[in-house]
C-alpha atoms as a PDB file:
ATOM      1  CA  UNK A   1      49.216  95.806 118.852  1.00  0.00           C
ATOM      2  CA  UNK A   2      51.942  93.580 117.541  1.00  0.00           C
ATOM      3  CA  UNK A   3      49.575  91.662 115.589  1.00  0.00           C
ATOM      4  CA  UNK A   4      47.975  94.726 113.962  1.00  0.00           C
ATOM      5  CA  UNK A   5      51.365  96.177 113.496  1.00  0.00           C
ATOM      6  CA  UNK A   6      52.388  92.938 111.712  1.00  0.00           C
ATOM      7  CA  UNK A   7      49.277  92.012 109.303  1.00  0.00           C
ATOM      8  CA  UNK A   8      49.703  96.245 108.306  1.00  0.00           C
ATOM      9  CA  UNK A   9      53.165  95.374 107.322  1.00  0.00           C
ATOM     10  CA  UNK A  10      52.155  92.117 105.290  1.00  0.00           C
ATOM     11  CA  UNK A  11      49.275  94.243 103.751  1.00  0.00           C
ATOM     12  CA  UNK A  12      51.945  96.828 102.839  1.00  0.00           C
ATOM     13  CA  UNK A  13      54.337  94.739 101.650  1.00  0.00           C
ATOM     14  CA  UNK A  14      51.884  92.585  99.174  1.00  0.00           C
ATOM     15  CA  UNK A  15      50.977  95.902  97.557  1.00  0.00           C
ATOM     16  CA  UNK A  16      55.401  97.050  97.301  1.00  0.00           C
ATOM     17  CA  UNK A  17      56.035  93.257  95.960  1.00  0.00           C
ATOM     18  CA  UNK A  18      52.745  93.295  93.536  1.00  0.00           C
ATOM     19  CA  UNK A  19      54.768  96.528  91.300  1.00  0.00           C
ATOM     20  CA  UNK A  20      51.472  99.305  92.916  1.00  0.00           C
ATOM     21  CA  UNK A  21      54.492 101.051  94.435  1.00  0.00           C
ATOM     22  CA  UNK A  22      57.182 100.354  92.364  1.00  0.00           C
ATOM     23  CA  UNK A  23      61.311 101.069  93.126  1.00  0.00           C
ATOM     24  CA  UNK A  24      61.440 104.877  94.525  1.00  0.00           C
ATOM     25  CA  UNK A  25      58.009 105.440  94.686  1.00  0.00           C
ATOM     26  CA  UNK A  26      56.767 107.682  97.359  1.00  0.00           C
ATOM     27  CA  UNK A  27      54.069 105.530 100.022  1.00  0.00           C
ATOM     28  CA  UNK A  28      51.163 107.474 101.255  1.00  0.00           C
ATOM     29  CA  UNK A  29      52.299 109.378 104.446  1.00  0.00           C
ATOM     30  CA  UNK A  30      51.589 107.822 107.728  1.00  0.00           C
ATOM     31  CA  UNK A  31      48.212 109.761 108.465  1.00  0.00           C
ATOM     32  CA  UNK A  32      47.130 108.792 105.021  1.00  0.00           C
ATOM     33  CA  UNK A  33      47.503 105.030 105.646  1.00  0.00           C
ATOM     34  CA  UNK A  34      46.210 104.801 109.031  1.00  0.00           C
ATOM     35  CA  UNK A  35      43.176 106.216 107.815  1.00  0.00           C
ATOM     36  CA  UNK A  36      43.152 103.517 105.373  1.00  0.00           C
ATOM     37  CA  UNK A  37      43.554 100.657 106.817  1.00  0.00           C
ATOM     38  CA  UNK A  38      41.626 102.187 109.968  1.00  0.00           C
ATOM     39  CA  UNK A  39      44.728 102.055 112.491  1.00  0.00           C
ATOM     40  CA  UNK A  40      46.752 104.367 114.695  1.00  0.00           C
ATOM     41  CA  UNK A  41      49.736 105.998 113.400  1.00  0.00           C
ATOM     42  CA  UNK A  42      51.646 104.121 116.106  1.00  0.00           C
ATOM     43  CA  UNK A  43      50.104 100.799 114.363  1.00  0.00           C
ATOM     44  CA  UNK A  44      51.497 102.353 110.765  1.00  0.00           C
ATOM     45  CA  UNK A  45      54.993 103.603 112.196  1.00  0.00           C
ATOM     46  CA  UNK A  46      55.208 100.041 113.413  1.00  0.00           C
ATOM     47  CA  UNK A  47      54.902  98.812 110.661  1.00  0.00           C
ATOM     48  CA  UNK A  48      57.255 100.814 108.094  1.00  0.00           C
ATOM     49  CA  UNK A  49      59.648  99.448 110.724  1.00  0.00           C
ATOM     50  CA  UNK A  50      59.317  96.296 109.912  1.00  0.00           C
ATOM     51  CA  UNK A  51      59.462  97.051 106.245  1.00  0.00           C
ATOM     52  CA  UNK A  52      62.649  99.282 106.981  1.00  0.00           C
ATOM     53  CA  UNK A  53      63.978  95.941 108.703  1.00  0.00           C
ATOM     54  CA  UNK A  54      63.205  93.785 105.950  1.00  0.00           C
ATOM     55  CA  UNK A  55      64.631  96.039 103.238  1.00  0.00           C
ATOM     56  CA  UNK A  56      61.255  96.903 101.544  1.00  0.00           C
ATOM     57  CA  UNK A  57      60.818 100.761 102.105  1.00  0.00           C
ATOM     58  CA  UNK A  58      63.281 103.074 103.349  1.00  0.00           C
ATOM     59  CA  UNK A  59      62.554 106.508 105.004  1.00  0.00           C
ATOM     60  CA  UNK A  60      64.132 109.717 103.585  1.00  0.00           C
ATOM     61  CA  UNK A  61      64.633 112.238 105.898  1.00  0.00           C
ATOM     62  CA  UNK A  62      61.805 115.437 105.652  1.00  0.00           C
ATOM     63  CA  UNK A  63      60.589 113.656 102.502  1.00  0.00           C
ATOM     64  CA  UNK A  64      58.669 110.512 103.379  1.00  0.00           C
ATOM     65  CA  UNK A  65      58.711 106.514 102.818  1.00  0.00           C
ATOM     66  CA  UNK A  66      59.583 105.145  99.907  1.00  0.00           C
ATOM     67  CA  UNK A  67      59.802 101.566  97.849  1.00  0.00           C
ATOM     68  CA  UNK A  68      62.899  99.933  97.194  1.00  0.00           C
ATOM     69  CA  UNK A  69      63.459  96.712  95.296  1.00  0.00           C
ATOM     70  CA  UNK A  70      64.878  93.649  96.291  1.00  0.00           C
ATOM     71  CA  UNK A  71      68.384  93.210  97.194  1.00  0.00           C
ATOM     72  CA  UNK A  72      70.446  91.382  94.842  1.00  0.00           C
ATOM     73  CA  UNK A  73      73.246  88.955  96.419  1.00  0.00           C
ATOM     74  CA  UNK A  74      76.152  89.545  93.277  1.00  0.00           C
ATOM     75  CA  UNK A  75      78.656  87.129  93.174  1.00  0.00           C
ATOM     76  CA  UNK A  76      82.085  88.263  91.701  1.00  0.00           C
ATOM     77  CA  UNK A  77      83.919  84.943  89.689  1.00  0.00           C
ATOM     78  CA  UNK A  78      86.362  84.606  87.118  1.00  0.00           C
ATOM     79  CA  UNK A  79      83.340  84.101  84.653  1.00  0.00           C
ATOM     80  CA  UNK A  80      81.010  86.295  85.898  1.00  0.00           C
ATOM     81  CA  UNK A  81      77.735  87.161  84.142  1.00  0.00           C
ATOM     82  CA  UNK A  82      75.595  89.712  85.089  1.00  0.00           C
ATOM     83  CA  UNK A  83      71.917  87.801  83.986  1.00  0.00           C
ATOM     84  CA  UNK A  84      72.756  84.668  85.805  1.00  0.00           C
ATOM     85  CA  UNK A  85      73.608  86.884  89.030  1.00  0.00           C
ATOM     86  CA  UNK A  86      70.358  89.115  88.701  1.00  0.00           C
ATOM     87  CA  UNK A  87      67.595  86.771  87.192  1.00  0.00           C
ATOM     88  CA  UNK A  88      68.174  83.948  89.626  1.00  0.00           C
ATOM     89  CA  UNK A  89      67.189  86.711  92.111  1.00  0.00           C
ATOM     90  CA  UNK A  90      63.979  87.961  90.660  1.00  0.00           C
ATOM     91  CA  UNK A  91      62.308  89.117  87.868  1.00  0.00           C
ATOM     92  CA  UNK A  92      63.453  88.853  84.194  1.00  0.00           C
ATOM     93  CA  UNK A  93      66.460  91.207  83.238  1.00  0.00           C
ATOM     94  CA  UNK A  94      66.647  93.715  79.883  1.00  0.00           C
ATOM     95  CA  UNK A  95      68.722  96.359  78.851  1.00  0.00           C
ATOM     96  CA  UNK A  96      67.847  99.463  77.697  1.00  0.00           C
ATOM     97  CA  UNK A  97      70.358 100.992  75.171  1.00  0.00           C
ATOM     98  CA  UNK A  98      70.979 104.712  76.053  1.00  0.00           C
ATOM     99  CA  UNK A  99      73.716 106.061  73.852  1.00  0.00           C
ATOM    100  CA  UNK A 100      76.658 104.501  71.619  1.00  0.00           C
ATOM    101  CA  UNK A 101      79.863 106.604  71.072  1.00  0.00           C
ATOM    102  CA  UNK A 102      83.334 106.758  70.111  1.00  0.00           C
ATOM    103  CA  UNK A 103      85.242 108.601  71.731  1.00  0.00           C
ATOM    104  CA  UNK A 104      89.549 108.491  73.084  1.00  0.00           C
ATOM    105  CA  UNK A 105      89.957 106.425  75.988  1.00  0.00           C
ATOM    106  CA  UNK A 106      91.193 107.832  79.177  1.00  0.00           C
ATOM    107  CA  UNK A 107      94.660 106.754  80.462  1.00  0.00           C
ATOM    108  CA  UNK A 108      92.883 103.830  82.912  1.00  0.00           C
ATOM    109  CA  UNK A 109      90.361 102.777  79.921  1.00  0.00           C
ATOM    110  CA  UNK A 110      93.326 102.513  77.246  1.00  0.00           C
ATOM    111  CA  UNK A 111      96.272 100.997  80.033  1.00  0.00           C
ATOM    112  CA  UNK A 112      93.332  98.575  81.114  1.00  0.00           C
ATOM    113  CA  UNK A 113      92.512  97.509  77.242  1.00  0.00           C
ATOM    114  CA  UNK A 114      95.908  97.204  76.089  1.00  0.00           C
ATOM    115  CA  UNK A 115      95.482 100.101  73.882  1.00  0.00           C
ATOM    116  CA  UNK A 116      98.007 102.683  73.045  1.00  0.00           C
ATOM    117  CA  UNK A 117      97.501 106.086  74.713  1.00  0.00           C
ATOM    118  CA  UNK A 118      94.403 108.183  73.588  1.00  0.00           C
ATOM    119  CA  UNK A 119      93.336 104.917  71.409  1.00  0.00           C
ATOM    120  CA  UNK A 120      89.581 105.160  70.699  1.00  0.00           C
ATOM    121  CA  UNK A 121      87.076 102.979  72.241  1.00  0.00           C
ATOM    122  CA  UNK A 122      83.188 102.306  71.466  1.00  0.00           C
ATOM    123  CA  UNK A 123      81.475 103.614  75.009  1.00  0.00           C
ATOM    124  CA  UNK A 124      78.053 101.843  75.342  1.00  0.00           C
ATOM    125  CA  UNK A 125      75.621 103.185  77.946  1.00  0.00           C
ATOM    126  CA  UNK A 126      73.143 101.504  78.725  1.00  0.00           C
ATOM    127  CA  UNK A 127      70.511 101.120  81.844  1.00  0.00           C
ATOM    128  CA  UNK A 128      69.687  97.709  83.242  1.00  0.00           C
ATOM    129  CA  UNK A 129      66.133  96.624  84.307  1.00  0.00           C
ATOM    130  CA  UNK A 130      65.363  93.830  86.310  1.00  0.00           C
ATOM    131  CA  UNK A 131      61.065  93.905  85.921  1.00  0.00           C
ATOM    132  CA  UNK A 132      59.912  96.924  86.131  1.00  0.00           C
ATOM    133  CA  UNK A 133      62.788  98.374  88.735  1.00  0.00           C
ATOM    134  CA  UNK A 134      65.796 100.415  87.096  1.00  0.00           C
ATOM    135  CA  UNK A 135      68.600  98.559  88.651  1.00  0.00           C
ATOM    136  CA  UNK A 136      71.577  99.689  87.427  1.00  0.00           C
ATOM    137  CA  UNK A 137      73.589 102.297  84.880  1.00  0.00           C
ATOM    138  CA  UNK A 138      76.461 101.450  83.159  1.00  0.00           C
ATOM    139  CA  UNK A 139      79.140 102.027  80.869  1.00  0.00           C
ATOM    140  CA  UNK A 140      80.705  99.174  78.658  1.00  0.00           C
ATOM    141  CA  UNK A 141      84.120 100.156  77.089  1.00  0.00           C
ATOM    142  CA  UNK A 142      85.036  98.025  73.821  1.00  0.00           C
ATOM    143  CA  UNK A 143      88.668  98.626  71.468  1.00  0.00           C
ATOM    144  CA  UNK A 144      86.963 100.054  68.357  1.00  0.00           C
ATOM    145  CA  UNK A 145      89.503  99.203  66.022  1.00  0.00           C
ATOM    146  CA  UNK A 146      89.490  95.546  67.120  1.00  0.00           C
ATOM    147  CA  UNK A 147      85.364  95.584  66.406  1.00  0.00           C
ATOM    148  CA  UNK A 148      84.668  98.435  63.683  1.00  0.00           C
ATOM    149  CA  UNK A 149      81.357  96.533  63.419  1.00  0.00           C
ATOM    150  CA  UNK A 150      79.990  96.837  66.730  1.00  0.00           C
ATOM    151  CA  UNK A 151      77.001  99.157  66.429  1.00  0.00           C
ATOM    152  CA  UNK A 152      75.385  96.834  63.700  1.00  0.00           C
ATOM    153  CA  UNK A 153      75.288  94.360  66.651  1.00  0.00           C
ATOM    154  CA  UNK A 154      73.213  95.859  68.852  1.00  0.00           C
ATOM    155  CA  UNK A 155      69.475  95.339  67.336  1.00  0.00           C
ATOM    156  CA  UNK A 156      67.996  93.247  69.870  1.00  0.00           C
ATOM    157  CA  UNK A 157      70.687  92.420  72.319  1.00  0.00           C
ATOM    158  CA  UNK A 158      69.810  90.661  75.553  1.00  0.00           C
ATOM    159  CA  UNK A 159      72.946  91.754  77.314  1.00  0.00           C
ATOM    160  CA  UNK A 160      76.644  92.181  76.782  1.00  0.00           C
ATOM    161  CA  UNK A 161      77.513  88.662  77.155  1.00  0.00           C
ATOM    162  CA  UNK A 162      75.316  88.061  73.603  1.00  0.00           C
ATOM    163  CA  UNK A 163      76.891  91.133  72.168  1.00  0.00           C
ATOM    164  CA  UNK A 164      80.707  89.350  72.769  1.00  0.00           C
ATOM    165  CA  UNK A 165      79.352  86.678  71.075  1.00  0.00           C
ATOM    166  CA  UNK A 166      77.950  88.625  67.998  1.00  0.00           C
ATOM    167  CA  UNK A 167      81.715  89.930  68.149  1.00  0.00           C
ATOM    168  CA  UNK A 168      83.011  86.575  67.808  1.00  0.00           C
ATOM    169  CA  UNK A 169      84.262  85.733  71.552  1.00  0.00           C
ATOM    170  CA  UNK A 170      82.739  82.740  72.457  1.00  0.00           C
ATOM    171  CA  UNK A 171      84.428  82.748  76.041  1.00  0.00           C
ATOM    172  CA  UNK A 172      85.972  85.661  78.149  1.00  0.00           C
ATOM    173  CA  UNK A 173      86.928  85.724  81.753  1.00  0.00           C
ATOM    174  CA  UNK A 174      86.610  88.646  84.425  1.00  0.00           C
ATOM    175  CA  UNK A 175      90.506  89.766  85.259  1.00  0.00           C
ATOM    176  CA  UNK A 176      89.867  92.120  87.655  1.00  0.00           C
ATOM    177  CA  UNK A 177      86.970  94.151  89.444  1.00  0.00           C
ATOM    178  CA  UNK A 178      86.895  97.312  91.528  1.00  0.00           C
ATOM    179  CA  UNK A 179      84.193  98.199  94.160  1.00  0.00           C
ATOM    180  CA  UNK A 180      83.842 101.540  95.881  1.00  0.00           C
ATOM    181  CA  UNK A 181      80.884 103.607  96.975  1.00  0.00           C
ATOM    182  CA  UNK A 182      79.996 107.111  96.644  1.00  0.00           C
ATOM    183  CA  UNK A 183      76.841 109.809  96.209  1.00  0.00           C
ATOM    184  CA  UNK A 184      75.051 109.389  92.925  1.00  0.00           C
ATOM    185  CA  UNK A 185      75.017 112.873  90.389  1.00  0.00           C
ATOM    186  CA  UNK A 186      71.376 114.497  90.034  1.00  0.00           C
ATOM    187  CA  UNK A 187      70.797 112.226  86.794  1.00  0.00           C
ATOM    188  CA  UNK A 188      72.233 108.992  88.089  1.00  0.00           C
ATOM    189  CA  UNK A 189      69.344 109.623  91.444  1.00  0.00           C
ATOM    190  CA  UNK A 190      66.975 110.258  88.645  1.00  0.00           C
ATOM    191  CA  UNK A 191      66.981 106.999  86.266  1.00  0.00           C
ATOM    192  CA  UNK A 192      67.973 104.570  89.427  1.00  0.00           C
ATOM    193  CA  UNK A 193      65.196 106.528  91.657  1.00  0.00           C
ATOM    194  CA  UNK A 194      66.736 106.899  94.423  1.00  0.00           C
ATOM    195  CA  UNK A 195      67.618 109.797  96.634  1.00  0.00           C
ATOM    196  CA  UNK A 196      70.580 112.486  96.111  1.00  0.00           C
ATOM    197  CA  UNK A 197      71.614 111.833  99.401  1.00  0.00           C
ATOM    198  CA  UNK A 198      71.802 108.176  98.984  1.00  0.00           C
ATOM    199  CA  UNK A 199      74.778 105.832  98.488  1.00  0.00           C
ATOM    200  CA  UNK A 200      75.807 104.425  95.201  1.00  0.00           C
ATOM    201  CA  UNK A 201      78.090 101.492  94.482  1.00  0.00           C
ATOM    202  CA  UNK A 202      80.802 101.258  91.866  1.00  0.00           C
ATOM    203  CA  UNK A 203      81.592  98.631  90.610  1.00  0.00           C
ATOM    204  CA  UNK A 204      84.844  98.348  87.207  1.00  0.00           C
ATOM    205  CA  UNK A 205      85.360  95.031  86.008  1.00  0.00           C
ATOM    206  CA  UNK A 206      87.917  94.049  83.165  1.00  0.00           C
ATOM    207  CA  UNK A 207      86.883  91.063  80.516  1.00  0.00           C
ATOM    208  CA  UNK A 208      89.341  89.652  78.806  1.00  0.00           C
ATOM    209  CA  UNK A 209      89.287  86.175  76.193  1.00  0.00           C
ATOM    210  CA  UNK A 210      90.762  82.719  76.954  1.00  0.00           C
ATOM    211  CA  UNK A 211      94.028  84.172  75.000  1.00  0.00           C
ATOM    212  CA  UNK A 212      94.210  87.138  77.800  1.00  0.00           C
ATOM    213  CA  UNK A 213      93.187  89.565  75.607  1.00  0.00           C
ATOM    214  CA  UNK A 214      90.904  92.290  77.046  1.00  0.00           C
ATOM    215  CA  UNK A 215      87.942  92.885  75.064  1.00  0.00           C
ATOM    216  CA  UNK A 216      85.380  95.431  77.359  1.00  0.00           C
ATOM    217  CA  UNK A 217      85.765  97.114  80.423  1.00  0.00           C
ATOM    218  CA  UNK A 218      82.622  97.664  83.131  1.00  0.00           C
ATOM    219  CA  UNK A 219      81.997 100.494  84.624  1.00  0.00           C
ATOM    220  CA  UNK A 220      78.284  99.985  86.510  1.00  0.00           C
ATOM    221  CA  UNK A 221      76.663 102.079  88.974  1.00  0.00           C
ATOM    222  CA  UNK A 222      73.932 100.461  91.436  1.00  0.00           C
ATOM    223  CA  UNK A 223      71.801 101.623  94.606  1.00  0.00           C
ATOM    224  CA  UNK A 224      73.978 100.400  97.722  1.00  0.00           C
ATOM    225  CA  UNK A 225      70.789  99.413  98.906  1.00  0.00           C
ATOM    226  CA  UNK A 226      69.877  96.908  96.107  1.00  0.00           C
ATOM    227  CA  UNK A 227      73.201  95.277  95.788  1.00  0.00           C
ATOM    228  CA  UNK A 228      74.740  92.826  98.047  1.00  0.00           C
ATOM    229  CA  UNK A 229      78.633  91.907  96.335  1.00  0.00           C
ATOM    230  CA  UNK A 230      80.268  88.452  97.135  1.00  0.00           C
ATOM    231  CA  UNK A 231      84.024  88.151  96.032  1.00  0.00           C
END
């Protein structure tokens, strides 16, 4: 029985890890793979155990099993960069560009910035991908009157270390970050593919240049169960 419960969970897991189930993708229910694979249910309930254990699946109450990516181990430094945490982990990393506005900053954004009250600020949203799994949404805060230019710098970015750089900061620093957790909204659940129910992780980071000037603010969202944050 062990060894049946085991090889199911191998079998299982080669199909999660080969992208046939990708991140928040329902699995057949357990009736529906033990006819499959020509098992008991107690063989199959076995195994999403071991899946559950390993961080592969997770169950959602009255809805079923479901994939979830790998977890990412995110290290926090004074020069920390989000492609170097993520692609050493797995898959190649893009961006997907999701809206560019300007807008007045709120108090935090504008104190945080260095920016007089109600100072306006570029907001760049954007959703990170790391393969084919959504991995995180995010909001990147940049002084529009220090960079009037910035949306002609966005064609083809690989991240917002590249976009600094088409700014004209060669180096920045991370002054400060913030970490809580809380429940996602309907739309965050939606692009990240998890559950409403589920816990999300907040993460606010301030950048600032080798002259300790800030230049963006971070404000990312990520599944609590893809993330693992070392500070």
């Amino acid at each position: 029985m062990k060894r049946a419960r085991e090889d199911l969970a191998a079998a299982l897991l080669a199909r999660v890890e080969a992208g046939e189930w990708p991140t928040g993708m329902r699995l057949p229910t357990q009736a529906e793979l033990a006819g499959s694979y020509g098992v008991s249910r107690h063989v199959v309930r076995g195994a999403i155990e071991l899946l559950e254990q390993r961080g592969a699946v997770e169950s959602r109450q009255g809805s079923g099993i479901y994939a979830r990516g790998a977890l990412i181990d995110y290290h926090v430094r004074s020069r920390t960069r989000y492609g170097e945490n993520v692609e050493r982990e797995g898959p190649p990393t893009r961006i997907e560009l999701l809206h560019l506005q300007t807008c007045r900053g709120d108090d935090a954004a504008t104190r945080a910035l260095a920016l007089p009250r109600g100072a306006r600020v570029y907001d760049l949203h954007i959703l990170r991908w790391s393969g084919a799994d959504p991995l995180c949404i995010a909001h990147h805060l940049f002084p529009a009157d220090r960079y009037p230019d910035l949306s002609d710098q966005l064609d083809g970015i690989g991240g917002i270390s590249e976009l600094l750089s088409r700014l004209g900061i060669a180096d920045f620093r991370r002054s400060q970050t913030a970490i809580w957790a809380r429940r996602p909204t309907r739309s965050e659940a939606e692009m990240l593919r998890v559950a409403i129910d589920s816990s999300v992780l907040s993460l606010e980071g301030r950048n600032i240049d080798m002259k300790g000037v800030p230049v963006e603010i971070s404000r990312s969202i990520w599944p609590a169960s893809r993330i693992r944050v070392h500070v």
